[in-house]
N, C-alpha and C. Protein backbone atom coordinates (compact mmCIF):
# COMPACT_ATOMS: atom_id res chain seq x y z
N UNK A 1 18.29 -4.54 -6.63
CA UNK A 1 18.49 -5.49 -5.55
C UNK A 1 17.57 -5.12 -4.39
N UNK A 2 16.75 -5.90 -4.10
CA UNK A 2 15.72 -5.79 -2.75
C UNK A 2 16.69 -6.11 -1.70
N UNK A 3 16.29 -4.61 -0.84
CA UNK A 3 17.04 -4.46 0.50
C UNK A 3 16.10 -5.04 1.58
N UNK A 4 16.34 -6.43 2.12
CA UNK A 4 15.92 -7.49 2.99
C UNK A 4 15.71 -6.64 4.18
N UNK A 5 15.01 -7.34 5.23
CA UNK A 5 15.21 -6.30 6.40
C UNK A 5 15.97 -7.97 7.22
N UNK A 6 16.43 -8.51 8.48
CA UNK A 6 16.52 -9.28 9.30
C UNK A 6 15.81 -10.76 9.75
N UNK A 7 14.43 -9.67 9.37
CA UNK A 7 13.07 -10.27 9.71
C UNK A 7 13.05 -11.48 8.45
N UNK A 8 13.24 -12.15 8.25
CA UNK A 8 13.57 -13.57 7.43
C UNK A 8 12.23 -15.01 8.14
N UNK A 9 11.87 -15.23 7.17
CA UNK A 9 10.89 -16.29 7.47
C UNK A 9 10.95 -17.47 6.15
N UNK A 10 11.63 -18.79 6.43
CA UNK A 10 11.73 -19.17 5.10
C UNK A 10 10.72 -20.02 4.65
N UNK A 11 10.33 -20.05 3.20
CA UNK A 11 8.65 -19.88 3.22
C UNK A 11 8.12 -21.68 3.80
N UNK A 12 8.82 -22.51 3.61
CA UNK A 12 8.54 -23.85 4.15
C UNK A 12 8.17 -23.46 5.62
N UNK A 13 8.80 -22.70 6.75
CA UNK A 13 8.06 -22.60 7.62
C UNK A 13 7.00 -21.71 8.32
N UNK A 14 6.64 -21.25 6.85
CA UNK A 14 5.90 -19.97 7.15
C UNK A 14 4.20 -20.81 7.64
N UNK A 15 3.56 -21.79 7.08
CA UNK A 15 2.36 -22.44 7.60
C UNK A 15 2.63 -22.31 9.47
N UNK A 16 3.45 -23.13 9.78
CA UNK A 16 3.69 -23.04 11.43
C UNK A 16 4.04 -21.63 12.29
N UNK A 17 4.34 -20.58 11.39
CA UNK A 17 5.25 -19.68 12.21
C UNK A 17 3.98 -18.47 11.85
N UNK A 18 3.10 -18.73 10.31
CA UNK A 18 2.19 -17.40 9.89
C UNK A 18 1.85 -16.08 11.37
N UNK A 19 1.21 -16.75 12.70
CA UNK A 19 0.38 -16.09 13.23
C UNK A 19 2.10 -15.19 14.16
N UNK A 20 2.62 -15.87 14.30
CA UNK A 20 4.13 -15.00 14.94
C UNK A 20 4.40 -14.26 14.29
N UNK A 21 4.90 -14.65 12.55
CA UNK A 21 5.07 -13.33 12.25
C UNK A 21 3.92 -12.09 11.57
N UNK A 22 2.88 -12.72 11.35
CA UNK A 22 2.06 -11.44 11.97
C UNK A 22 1.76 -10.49 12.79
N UNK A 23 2.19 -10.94 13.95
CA UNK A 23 2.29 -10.62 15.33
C UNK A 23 3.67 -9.85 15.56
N UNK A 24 5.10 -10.18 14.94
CA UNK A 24 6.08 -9.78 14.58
C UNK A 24 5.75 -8.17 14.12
N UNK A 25 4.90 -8.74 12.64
CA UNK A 25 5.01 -7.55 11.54
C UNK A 25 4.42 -6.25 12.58
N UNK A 26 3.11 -6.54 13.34
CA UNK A 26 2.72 -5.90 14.29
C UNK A 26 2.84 -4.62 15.10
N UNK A 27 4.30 -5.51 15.74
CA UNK A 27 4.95 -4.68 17.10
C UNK A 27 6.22 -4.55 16.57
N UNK A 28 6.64 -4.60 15.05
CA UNK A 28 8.33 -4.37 14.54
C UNK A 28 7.82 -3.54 13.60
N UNK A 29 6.82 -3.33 12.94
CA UNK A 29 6.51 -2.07 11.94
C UNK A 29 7.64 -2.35 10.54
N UNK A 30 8.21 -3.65 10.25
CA UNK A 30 9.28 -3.72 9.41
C UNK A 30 8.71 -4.58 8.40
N UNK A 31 8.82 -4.23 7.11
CA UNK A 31 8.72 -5.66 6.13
C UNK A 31 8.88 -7.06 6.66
N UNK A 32 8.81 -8.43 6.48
CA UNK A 32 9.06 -9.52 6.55
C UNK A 32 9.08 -10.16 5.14
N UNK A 33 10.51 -11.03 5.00
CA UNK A 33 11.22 -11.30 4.18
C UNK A 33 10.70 -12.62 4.33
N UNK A 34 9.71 -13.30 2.95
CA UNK A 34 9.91 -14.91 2.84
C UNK A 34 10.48 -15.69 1.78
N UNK A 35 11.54 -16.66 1.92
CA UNK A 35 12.56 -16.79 0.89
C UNK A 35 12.49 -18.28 0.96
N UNK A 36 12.93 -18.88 -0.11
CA UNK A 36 12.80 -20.10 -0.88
C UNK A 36 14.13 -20.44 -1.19
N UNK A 37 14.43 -21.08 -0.28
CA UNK A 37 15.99 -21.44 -0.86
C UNK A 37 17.27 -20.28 -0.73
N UNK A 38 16.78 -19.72 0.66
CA UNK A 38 17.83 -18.71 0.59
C UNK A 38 17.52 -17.19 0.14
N UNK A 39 16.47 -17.45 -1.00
CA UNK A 39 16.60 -16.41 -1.98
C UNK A 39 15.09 -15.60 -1.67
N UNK A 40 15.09 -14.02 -1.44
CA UNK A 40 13.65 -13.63 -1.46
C UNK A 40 12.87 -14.00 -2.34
N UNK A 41 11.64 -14.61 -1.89
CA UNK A 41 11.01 -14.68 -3.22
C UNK A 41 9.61 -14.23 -2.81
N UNK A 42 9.33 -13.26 -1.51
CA UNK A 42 8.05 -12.08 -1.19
C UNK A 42 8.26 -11.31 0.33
N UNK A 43 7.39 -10.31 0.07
CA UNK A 43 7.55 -9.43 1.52
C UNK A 43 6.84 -9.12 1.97
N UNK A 44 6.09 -9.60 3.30
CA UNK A 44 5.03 -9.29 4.20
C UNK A 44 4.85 -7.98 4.66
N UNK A 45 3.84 -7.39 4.47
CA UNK A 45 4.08 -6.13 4.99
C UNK A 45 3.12 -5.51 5.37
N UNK A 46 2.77 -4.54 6.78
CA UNK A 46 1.95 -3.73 6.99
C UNK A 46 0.94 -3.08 6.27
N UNK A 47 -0.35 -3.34 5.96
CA UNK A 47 -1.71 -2.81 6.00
C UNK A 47 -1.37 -0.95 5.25
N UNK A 48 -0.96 -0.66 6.59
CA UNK A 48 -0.61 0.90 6.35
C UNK A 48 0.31 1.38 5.59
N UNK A 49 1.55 0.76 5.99
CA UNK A 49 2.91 0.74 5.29
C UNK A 49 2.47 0.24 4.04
N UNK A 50 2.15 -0.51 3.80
CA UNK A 50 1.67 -0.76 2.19
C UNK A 50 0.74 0.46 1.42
N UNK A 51 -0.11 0.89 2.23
CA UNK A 51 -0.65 1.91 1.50
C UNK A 51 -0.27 3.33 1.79
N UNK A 52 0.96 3.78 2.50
CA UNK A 52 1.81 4.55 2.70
C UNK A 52 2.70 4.75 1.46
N UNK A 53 2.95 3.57 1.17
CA UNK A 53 3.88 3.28 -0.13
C UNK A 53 3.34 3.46 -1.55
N UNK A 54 2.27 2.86 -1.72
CA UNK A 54 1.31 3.29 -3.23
C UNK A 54 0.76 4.76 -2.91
N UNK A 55 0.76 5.23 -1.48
CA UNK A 55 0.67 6.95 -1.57
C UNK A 55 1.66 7.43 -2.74
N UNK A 56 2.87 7.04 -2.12
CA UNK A 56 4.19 7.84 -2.90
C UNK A 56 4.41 7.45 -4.03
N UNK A 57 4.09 6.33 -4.33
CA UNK A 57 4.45 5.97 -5.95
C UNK A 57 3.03 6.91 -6.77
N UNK A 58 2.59 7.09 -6.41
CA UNK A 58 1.35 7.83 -6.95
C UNK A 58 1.53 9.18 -7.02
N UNK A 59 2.35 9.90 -6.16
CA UNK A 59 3.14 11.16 -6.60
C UNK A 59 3.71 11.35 -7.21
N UNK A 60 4.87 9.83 -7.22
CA UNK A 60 5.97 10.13 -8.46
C UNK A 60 5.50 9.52 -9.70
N UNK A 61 4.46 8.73 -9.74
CA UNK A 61 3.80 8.39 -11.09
C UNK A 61 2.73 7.91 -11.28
N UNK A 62 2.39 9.22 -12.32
CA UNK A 62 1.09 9.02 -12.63
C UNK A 62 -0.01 7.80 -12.85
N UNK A 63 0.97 7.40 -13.51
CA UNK A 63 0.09 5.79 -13.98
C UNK A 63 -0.33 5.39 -12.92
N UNK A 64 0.74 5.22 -11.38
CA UNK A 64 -0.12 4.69 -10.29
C UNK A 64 -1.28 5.34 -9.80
N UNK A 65 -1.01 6.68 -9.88
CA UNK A 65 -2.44 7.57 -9.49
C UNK A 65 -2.96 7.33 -10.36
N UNK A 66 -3.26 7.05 -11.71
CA UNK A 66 -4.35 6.81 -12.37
C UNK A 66 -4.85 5.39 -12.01
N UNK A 67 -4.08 4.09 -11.72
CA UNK A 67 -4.34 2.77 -11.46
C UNK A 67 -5.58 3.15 -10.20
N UNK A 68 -4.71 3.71 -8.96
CA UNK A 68 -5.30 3.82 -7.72
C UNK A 68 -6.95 4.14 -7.97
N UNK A 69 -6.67 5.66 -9.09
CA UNK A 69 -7.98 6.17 -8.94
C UNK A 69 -9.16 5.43 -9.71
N UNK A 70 -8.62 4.37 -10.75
CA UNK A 70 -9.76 3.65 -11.35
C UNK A 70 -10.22 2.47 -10.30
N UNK A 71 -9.09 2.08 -9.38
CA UNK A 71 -9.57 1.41 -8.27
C UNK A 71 -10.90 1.77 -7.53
N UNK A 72 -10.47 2.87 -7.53
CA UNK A 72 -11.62 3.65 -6.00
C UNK A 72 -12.76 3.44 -7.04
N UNK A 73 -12.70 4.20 -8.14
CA UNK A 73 -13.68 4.11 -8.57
C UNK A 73 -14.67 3.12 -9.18
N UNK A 74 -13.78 1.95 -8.92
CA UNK A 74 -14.34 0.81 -8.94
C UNK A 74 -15.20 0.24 -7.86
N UNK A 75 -14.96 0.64 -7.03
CA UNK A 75 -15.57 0.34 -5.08
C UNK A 75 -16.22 1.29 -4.96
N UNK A 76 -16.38 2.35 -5.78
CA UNK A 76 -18.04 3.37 -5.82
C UNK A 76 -17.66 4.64 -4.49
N UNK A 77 -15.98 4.38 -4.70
CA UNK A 77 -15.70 5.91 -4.05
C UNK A 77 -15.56 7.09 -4.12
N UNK A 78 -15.56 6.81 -5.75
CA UNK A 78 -15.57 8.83 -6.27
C UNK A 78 -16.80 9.22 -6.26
N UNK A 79 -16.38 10.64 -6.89
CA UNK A 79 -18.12 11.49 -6.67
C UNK A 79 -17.72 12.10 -8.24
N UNK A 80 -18.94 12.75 -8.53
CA UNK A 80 -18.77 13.94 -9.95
C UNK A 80 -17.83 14.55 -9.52
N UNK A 81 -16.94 14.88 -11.14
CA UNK A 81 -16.14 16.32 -10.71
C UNK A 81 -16.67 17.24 -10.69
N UNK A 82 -18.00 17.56 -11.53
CA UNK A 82 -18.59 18.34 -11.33
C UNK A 82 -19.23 19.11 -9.78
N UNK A 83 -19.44 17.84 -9.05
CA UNK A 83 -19.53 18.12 -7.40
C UNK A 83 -18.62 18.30 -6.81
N UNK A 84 -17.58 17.93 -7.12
CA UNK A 84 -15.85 18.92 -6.37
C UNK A 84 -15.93 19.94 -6.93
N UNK A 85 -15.50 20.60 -8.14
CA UNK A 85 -15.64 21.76 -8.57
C UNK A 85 -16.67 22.72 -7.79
N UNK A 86 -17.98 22.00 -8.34
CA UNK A 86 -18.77 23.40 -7.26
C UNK A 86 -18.61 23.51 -5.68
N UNK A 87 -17.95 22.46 -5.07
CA UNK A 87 -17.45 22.47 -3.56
C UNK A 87 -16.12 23.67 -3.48
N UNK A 88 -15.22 23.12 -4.64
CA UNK A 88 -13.97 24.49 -4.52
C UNK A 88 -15.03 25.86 -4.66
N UNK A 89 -15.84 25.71 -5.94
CA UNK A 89 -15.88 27.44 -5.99
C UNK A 89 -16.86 27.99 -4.72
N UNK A 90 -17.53 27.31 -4.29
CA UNK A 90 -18.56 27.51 -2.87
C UNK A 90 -17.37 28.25 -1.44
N UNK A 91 -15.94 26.95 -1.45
CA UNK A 91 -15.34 27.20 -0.33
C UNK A 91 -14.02 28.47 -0.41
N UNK A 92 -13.79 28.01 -1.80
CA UNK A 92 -12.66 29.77 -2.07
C UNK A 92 -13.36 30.87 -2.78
N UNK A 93 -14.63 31.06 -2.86
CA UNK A 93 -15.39 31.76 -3.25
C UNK A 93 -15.08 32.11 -4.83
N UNK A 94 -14.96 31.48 -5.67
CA UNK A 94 -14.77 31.43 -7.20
C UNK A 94 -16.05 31.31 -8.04
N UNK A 95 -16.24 32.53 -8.40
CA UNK A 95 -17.29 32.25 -9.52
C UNK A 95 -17.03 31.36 -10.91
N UNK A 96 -18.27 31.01 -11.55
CA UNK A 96 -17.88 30.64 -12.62
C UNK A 96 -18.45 29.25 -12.28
């Protein structure tokens, strides 16, 4: 069961209301709930707080850290492991 927060926007008036509750999500730091008939049916949410959240699912499972990391590496953010490795043994002084 998805725990709603207050913040309720129902999605018919979400075209007129979008830039408020952006502005909402903002300065309340809280999910925003948009529902269809009563019923959630998505949740607006912080930039950060969103990627605060796939932090932690990525601790507790792997698959997401593996999802995440084929991401990055899709956007040309990784490097060789081979160039981390010789960065560890350079900075804790590890031969080999």
């Amino acid at each position: 069961m998805l725990s709603t927060t207050p913040d309720v926007y129902p999605v018919p008036t979400v075209p007129s209301a979008l830039s408020d509750a952006i502005e909402h999500l903002k300065h309340q730091n809280r999910p925003i709930a948009l529902t269809v008939q009563g019923q959630t049916a998505a949740i607006l949410q912080d930039p950060a707080e969103y990627q605060r959240l796939l932090n932690l699912a990525a601790l507790n499972d792997p698959r997401e850290g593996i999802r995440q990391g084929l991401e990055q590496l899709q956007r040309g953010e990784g490097r060789p492991a081979s160039e981390f490795f010789s960065e560890m043994r350079e900075k804790y002084g590890i031969s080999g």
